[in-house]
C-alpha atoms as a PDB file:
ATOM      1  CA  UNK A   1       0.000   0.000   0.000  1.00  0.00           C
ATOM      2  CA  UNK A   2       1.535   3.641  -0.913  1.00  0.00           C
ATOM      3  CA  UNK A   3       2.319   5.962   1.689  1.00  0.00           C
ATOM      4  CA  UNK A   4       0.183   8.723   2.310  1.00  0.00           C
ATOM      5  CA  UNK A   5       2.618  11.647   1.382  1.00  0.00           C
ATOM      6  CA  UNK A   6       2.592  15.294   2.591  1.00  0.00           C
ATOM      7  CA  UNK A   7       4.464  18.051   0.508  1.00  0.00           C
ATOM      8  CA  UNK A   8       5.094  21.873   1.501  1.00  0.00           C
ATOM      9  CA  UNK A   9       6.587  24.013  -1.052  1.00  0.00           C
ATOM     10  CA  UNK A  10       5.366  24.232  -4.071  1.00  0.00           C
ATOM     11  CA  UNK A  11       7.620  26.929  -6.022  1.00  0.00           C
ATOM     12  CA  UNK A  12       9.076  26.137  -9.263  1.00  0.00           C
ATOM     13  CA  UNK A  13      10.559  23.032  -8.526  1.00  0.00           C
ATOM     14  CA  UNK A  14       8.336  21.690  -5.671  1.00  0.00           C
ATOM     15  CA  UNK A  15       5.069  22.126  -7.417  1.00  0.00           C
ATOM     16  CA  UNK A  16       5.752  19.629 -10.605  1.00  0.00           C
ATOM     17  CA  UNK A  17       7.274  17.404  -7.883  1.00  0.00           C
ATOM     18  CA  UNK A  18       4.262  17.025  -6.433  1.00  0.00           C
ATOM     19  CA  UNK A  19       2.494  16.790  -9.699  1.00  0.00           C
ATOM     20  CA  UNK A  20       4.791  13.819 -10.803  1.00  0.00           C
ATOM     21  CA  UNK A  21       3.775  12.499  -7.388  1.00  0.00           C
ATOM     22  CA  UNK A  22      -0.099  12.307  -7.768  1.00  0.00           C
ATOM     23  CA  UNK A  23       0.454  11.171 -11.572  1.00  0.00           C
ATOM     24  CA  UNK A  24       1.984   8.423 -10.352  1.00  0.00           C
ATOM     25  CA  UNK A  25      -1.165   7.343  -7.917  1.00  0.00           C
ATOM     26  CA  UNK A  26       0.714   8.865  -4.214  1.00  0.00           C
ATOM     27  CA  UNK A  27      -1.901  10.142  -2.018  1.00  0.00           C
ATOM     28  CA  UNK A  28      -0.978  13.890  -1.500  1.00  0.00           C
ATOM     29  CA  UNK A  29      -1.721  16.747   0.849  1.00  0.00           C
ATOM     30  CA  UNK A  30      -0.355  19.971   0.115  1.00  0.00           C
ATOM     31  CA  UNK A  31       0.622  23.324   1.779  1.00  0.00           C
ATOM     32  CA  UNK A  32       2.187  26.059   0.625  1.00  0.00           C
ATOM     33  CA  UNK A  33       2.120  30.355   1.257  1.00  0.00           C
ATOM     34  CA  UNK A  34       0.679  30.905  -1.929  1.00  0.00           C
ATOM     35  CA  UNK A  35      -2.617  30.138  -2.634  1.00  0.00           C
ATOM     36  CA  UNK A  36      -2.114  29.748  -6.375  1.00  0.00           C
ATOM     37  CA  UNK A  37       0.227  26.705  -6.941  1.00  0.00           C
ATOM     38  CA  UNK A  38      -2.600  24.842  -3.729  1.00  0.00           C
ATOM     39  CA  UNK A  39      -5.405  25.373  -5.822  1.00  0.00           C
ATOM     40  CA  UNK A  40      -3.432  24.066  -8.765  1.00  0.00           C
ATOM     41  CA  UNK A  41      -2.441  20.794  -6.952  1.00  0.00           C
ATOM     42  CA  UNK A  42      -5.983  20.305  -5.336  1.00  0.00           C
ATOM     43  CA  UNK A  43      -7.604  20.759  -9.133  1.00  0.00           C
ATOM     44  CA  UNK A  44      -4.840  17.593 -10.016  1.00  0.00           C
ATOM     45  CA  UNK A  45      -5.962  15.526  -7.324  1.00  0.00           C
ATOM     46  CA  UNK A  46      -4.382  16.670  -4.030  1.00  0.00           C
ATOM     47  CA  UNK A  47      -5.751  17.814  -0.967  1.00  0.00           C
ATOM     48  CA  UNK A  48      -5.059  20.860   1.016  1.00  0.00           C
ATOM     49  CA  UNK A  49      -3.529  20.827   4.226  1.00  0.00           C
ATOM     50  CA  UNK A  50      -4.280  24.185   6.291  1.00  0.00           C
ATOM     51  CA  UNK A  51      -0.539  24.449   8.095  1.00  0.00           C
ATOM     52  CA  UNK A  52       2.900  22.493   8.064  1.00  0.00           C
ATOM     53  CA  UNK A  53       1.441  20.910  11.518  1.00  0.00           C
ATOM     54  CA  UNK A  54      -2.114  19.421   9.572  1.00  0.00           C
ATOM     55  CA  UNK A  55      -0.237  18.517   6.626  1.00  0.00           C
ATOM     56  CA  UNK A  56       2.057  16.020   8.745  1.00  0.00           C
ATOM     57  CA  UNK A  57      -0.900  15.093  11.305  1.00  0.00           C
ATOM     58  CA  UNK A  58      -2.418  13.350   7.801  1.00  0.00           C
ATOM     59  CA  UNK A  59       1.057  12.251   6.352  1.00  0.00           C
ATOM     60  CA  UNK A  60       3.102   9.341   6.818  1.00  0.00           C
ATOM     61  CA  UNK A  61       6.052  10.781   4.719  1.00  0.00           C
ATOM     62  CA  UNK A  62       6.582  14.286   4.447  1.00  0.00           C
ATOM     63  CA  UNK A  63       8.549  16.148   1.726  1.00  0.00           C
ATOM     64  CA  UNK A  64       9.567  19.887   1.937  1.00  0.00           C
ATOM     65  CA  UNK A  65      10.848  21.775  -0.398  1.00  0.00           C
ATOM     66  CA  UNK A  66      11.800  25.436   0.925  1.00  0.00           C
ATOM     67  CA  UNK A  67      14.100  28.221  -0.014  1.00  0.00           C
ATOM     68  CA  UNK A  68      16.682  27.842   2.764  1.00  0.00           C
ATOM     69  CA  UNK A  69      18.126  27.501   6.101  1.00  0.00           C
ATOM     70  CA  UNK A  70      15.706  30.085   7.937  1.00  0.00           C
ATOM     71  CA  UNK A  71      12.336  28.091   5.868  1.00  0.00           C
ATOM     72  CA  UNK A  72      13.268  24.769   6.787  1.00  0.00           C
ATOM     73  CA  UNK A  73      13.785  25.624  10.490  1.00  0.00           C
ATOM     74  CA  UNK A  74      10.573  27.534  10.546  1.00  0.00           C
ATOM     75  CA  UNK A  75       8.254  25.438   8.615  1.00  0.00           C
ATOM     76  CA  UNK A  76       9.497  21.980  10.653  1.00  0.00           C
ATOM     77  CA  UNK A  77      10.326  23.308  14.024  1.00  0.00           C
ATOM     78  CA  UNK A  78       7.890  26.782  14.036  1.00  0.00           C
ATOM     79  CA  UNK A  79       4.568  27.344  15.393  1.00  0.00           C
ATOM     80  CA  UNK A  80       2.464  25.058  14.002  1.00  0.00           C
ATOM     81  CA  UNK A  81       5.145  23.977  11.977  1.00  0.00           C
ATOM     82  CA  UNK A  82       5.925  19.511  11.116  1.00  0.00           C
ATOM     83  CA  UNK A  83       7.014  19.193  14.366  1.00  0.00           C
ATOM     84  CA  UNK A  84       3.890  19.771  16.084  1.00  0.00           C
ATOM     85  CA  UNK A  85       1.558  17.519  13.979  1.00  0.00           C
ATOM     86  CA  UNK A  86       4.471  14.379  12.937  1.00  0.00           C
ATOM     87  CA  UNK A  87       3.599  11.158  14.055  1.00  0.00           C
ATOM     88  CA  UNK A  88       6.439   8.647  15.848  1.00  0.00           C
ATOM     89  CA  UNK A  89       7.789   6.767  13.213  1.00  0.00           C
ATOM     90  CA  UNK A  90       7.005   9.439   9.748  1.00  0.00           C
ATOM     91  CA  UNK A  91       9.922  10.029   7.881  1.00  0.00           C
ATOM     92  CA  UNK A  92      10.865  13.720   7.290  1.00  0.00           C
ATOM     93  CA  UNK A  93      12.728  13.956   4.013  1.00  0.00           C
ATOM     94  CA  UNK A  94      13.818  17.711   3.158  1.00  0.00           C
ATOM     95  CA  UNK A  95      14.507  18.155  -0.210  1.00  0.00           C
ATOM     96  CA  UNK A  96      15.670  21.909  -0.237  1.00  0.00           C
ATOM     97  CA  UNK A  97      19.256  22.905  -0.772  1.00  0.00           C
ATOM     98  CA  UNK A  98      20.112  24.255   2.934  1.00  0.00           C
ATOM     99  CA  UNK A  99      23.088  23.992   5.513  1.00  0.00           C
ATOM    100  CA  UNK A 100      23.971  20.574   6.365  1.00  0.00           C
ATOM    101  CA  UNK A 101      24.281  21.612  10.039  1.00  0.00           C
ATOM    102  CA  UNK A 102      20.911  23.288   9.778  1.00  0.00           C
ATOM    103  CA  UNK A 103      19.571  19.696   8.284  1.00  0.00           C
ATOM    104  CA  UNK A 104      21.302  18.021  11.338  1.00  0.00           C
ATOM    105  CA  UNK A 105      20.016  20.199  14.219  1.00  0.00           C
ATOM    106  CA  UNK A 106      16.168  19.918  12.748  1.00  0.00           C
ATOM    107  CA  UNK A 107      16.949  15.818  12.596  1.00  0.00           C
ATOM    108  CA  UNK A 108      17.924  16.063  16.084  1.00  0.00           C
ATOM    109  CA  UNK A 109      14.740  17.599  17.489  1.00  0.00           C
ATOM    110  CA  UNK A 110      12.199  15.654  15.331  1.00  0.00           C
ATOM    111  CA  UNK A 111      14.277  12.341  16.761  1.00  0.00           C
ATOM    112  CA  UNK A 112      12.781  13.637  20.078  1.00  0.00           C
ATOM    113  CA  UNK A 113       9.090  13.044  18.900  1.00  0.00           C
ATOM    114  CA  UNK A 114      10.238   9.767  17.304  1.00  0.00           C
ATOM    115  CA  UNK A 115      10.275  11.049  13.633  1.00  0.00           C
ATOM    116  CA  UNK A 116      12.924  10.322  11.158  1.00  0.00           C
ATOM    117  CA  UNK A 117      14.519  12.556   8.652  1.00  0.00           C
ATOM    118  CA  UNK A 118      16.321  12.553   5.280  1.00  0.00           C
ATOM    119  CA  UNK A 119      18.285  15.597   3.692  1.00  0.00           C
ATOM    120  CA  UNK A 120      17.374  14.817   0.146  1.00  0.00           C
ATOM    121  CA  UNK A 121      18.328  17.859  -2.230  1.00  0.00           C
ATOM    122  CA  UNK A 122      18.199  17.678  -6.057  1.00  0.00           C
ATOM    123  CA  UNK A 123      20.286  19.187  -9.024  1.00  0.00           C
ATOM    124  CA  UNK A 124      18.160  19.234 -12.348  1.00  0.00           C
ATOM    125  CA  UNK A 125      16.631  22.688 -11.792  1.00  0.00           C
ATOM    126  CA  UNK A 126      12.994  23.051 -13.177  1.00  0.00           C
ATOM    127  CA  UNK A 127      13.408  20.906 -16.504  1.00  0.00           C
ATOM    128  CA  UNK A 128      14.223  18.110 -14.646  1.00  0.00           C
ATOM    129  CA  UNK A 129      11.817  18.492 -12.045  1.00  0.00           C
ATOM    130  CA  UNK A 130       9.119  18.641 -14.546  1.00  0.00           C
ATOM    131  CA  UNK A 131      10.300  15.429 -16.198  1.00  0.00           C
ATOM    132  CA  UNK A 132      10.709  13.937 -13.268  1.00  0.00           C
ATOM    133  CA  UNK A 133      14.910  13.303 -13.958  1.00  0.00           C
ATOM    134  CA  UNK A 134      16.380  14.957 -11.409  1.00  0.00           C
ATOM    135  CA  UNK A 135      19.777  13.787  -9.179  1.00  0.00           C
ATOM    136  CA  UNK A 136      18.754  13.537  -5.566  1.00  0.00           C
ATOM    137  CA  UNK A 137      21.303  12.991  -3.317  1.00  0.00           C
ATOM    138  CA  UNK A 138      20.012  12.060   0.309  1.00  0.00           C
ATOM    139  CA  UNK A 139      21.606  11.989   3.624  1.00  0.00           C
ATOM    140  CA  UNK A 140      20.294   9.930   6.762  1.00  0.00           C
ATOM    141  CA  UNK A 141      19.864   6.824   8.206  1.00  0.00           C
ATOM    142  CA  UNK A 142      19.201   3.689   5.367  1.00  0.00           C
ATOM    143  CA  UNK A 143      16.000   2.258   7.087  1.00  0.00           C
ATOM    144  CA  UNK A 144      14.604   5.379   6.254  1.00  0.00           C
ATOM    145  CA  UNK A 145      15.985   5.826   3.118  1.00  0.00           C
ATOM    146  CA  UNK A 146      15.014   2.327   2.095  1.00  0.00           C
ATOM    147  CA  UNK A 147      11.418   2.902   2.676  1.00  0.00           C
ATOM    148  CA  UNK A 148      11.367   6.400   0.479  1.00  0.00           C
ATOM    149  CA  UNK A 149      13.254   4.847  -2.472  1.00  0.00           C
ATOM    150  CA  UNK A 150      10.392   4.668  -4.295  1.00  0.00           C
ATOM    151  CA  UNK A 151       8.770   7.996  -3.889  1.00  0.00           C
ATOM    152  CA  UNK A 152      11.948   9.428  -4.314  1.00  0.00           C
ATOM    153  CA  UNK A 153      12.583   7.494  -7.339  1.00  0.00           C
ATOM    154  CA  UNK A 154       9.323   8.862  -9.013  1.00  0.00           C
ATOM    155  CA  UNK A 155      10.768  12.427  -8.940  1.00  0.00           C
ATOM    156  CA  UNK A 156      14.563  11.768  -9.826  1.00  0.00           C
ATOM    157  CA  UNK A 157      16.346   9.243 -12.260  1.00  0.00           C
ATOM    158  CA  UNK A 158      19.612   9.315  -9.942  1.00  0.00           C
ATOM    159  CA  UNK A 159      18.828   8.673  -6.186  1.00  0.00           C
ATOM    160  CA  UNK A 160      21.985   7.607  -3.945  1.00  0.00           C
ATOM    161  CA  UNK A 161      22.189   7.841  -0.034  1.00  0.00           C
ATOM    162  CA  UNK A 162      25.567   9.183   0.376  1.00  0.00           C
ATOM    163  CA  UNK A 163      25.854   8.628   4.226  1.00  0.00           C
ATOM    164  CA  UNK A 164      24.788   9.823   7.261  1.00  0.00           C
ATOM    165  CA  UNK A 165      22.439  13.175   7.965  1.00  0.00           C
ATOM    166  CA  UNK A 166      23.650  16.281   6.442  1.00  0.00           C
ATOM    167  CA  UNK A 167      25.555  14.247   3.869  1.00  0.00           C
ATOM    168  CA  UNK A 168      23.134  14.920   1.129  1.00  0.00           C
ATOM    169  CA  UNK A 169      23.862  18.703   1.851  1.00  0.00           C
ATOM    170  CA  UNK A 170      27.541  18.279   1.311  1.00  0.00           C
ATOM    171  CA  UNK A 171      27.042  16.569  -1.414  1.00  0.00           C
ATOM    172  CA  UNK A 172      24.832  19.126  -3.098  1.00  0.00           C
ATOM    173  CA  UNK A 173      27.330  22.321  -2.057  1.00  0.00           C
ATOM    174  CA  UNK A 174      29.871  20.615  -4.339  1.00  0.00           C
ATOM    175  CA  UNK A 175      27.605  20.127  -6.765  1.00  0.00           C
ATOM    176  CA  UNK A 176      27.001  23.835  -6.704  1.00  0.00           C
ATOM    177  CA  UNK A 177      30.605  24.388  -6.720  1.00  0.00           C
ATOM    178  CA  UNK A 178      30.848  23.158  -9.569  1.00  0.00           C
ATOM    179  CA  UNK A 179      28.146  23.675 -12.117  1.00  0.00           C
ATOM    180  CA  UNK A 180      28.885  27.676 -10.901  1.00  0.00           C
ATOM    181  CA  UNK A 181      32.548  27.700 -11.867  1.00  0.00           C
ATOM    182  CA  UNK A 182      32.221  25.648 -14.392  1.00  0.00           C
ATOM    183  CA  UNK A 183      29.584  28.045 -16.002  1.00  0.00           C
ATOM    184  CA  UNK A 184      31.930  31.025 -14.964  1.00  0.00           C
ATOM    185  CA  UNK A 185      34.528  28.446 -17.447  1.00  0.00           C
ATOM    186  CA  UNK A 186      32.581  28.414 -20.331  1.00  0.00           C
ATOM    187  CA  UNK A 187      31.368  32.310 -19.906  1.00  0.00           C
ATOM    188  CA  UNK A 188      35.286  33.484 -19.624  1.00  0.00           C
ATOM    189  CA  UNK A 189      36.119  30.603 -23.232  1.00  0.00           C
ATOM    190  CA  UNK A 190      33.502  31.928 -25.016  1.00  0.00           C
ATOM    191  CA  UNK A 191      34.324  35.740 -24.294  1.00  0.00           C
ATOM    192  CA  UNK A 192      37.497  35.257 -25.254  1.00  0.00           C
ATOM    193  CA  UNK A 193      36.803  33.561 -28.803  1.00  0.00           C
ATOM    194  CA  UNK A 194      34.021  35.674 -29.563  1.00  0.00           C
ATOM    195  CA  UNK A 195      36.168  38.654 -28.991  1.00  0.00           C
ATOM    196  CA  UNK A 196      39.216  36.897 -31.100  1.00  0.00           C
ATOM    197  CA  UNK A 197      36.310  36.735 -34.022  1.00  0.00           C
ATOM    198  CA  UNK A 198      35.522  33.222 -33.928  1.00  0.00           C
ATOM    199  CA  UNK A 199      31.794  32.342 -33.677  1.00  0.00           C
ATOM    200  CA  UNK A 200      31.012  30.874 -30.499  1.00  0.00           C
ATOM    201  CA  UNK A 201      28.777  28.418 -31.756  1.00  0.00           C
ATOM    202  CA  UNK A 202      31.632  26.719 -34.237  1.00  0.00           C
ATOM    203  CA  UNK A 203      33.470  26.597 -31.411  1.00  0.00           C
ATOM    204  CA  UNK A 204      31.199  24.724 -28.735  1.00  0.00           C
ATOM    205  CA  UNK A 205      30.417  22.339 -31.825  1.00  0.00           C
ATOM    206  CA  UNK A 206      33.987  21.857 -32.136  1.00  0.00           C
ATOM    207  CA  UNK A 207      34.891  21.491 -28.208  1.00  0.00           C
ATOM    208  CA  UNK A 208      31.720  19.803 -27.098  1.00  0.00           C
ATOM    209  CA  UNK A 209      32.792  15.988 -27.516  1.00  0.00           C
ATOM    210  CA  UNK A 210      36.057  16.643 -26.191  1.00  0.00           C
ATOM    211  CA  UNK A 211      37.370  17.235 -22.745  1.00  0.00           C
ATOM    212  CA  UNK A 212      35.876  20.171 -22.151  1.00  0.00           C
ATOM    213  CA  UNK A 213      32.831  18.637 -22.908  1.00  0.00           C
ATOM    214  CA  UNK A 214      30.022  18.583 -19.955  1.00  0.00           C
ATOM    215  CA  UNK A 215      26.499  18.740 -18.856  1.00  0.00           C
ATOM    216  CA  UNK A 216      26.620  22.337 -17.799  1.00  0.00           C
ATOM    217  CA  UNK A 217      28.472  23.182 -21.234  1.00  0.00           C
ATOM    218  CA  UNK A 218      25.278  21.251 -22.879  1.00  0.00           C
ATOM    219  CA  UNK A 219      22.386  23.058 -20.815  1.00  0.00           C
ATOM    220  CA  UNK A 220      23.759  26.214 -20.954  1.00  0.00           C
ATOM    221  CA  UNK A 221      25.581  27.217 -24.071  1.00  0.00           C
ATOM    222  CA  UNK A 222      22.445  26.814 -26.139  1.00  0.00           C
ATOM    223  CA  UNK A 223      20.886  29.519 -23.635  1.00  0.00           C
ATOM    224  CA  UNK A 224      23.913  31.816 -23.542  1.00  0.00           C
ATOM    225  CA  UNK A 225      24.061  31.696 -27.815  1.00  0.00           C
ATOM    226  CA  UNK A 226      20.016  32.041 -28.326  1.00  0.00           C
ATOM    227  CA  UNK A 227      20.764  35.199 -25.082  1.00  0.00           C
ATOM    228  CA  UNK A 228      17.915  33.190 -23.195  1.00  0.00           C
ATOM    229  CA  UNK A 229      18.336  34.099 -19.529  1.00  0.00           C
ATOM    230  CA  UNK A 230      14.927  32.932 -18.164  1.00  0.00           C
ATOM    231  CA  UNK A 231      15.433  30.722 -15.361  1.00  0.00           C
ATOM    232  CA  UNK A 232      16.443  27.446 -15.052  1.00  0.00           C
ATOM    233  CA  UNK A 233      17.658  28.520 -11.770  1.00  0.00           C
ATOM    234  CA  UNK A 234      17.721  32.072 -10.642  1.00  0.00           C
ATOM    235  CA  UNK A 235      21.754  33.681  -9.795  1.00  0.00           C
ATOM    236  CA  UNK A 236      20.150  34.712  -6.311  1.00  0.00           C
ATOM    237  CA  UNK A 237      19.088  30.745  -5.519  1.00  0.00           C
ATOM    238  CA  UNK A 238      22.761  30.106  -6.607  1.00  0.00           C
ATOM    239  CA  UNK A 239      24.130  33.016  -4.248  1.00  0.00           C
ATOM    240  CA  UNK A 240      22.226  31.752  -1.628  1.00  0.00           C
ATOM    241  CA  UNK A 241      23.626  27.644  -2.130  1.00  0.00           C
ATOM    242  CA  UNK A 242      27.191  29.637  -2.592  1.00  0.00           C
ATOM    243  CA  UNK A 243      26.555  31.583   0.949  1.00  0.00           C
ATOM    244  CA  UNK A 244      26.017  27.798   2.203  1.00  0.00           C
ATOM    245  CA  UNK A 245      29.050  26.678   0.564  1.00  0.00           C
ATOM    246  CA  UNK A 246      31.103  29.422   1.902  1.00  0.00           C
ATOM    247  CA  UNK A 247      30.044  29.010   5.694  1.00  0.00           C
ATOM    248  CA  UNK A 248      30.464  25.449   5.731  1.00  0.00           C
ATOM    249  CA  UNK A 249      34.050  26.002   4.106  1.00  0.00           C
ATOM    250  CA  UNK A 250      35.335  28.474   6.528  1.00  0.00           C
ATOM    251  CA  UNK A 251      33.211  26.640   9.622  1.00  0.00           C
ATOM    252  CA  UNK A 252      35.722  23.362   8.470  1.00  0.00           C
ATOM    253  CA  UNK A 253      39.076  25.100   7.790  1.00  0.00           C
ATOM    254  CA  UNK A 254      38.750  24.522   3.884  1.00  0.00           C
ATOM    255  CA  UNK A 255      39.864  27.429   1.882  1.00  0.00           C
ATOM    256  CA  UNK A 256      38.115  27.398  -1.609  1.00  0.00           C
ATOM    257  CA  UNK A 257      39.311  30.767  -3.667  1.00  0.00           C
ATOM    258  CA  UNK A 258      37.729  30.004  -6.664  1.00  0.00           C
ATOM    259  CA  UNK A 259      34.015  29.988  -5.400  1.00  0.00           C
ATOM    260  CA  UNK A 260      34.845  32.659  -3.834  1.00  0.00           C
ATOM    261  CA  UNK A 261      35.879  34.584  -6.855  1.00  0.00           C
ATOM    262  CA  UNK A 262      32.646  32.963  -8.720  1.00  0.00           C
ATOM    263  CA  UNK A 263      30.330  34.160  -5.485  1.00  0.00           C
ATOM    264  CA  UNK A 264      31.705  37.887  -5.973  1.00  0.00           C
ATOM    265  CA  UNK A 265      30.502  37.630  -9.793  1.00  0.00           C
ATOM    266  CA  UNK A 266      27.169  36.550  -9.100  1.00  0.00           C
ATOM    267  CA  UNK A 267      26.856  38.990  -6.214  1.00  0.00           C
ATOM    268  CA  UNK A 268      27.856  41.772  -9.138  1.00  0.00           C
ATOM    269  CA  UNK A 269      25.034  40.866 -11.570  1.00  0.00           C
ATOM    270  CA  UNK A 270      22.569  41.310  -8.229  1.00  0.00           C
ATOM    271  CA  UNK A 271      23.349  44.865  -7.970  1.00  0.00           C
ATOM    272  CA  UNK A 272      23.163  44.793 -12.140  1.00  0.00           C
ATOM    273  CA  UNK A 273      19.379  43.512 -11.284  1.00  0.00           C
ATOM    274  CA  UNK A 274      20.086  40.566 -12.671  1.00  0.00           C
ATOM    275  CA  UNK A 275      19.510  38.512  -9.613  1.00  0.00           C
ATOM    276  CA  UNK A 276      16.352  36.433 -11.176  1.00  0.00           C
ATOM    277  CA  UNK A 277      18.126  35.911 -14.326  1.00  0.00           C
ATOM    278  CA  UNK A 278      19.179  32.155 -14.983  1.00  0.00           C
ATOM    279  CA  UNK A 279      22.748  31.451 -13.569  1.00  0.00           C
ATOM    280  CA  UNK A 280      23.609  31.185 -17.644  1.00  0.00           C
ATOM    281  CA  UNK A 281      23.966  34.790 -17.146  1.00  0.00           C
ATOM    282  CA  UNK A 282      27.527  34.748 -15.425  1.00  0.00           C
ATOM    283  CA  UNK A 283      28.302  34.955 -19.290  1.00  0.00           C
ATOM    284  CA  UNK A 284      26.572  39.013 -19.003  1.00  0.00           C
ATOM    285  CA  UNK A 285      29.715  39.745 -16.631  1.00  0.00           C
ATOM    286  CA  UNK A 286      32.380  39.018 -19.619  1.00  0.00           C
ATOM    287  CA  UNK A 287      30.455  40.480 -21.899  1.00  0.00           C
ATOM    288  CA  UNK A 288      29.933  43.557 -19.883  1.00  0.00           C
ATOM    289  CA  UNK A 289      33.723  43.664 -19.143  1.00  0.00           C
ATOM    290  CA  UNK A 290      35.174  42.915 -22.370  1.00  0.00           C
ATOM    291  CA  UNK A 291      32.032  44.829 -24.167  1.00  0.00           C
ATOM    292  CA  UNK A 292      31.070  41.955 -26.535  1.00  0.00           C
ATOM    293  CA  UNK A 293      27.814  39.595 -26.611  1.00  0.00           C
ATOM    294  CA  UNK A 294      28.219  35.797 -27.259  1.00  0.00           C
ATOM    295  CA  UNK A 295      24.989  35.206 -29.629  1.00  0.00           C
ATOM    296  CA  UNK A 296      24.752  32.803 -32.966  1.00  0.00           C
END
């Protein structure tokens, strides 16, 4: 028999999370701030849950998918947040990109009302989320994990418990880490030929089989060429998972200049107002520097 699931957050990756969800036959109840992306859900199938606290009184497993740090905390811990409704033996299984001490302290208290919890986030952004292909990478213990597989599974084609809680949050800073500087990579190549006179696209034709091949390279040179900077996923969601990144760094004694260097970039395109553009548009700082546009 499937679970009954509850899921809070539906922004633009949690809502066609839950939509893959209920398409697959899960038993949903749904909460979110906005009453918009609710009604949406409810008209699929779902029901609505009034607060964090009803949603997990009427769920047995119960997904969140929040902005950060400061959301998690309050929608699990808060007033009438999980903690208050969550029945001894649910499983909690946080799928936002936030602090893996954050994810470790909120594990701690919901242990004390007999509750479980996974750190699950995802790398895909909103493509994949709609397709239902995303990487999840979870943290926590495996009896847990073992009994979400499946649910998890019917959001994301990769799903791999890395280890222990907080885990899955390590694993997705690095991920971070890299899809940002490897972006800021491709953004500082293509500058550079475009402003030698060589068309940008000949040149990701010619370089994308080869070492410098990639997924990022893939995704995002076809949005940088067609100047398509609709999000995908926004440079201030990438600040903010590069914020994380940076705390946990210095917190552990591990000096990463490079991030840094690609976290002072995005932070310039904010004040440029380009803070909801997609994180394609490290490319804009080049061009705005060496005063030349990458387009076919």
């Amino acid at each position: 028999m499937k679970k009954k699931i509850g899921f809070i957050g539906l922004g633009i990756m949690g809502k066609p999370m839950a939509k893959n969800l209920l398409k697959t036959g899960y038993e949903l109840v749904v909460h979110d701030i906005m009453a918009a992306p609710v009604q949406e859900l409810t008209a699929a199938g779902a029901k609505a849950g009034s607060s964090p606290k009803d949603v997990a009184a009427r769920s047995e497993v119960i997904i969140t998918m929040l902005p950060n740090s400061p959301e998690v905390r309050e929608v699990v811990l808060g007033k009438n947040g999980v903690i208050e409704g969550v029945k001894p033996g649910a499983i909690v299984v946080d799928m936002s990109s936030i602090a893996p001490l954050a994810s470790q302290e909120i594990s701690a208290r919901l242990a004390e009302k007999g509750a479980l919890m996974l750190d699950a986030p995802v790398s895909g952004g909103e493509p994949k989320a709609i397709d239902g292909t995303l990487a999840i990478m979870v943290g926590g213990p495996e009896p847990a994990f073992d009994e979400v597989r499946d649910i998890l599974e019917k959001m994301g084609a990769a799903v791999t418990l890395v280890g222990g809680i907080g885990s899955g949050n390590v694993t997705k800073l690095a991920n971070q880490m890299i899809v940002a500087l490897n972006i800021a990579a491709v953004s500082e190549a293509m500058v550079l030929a475009t402003k030698a006179g060589v068309d940008p696209e000949k040149v990701y034709q010619a370089i994308r089989a080869g070492l410098a091949g990639s997924t990022v390279l893939e995704a995002k040179m076809p949005k940088i060429l067609a100047g398509d900077f609709k999000p995908g996923f926004r440079i201030e969601l990438h600040i903010k998972d590069l914020g994380n990144v940076l705390d946990t760094a210095h917190n552990l004694g591990v000096p990463i200049p490079l991030t840094g260097q690609v976290m002072e970039i995005m932070q310039a395109l904010k004040v440029d107002g380009k803070a909801k553009n997609d994180h394609s548009s490290i490319v804009q700082f080049y061009e705005k520097l060496a005063k030349v546009e990458v387009r076919r």
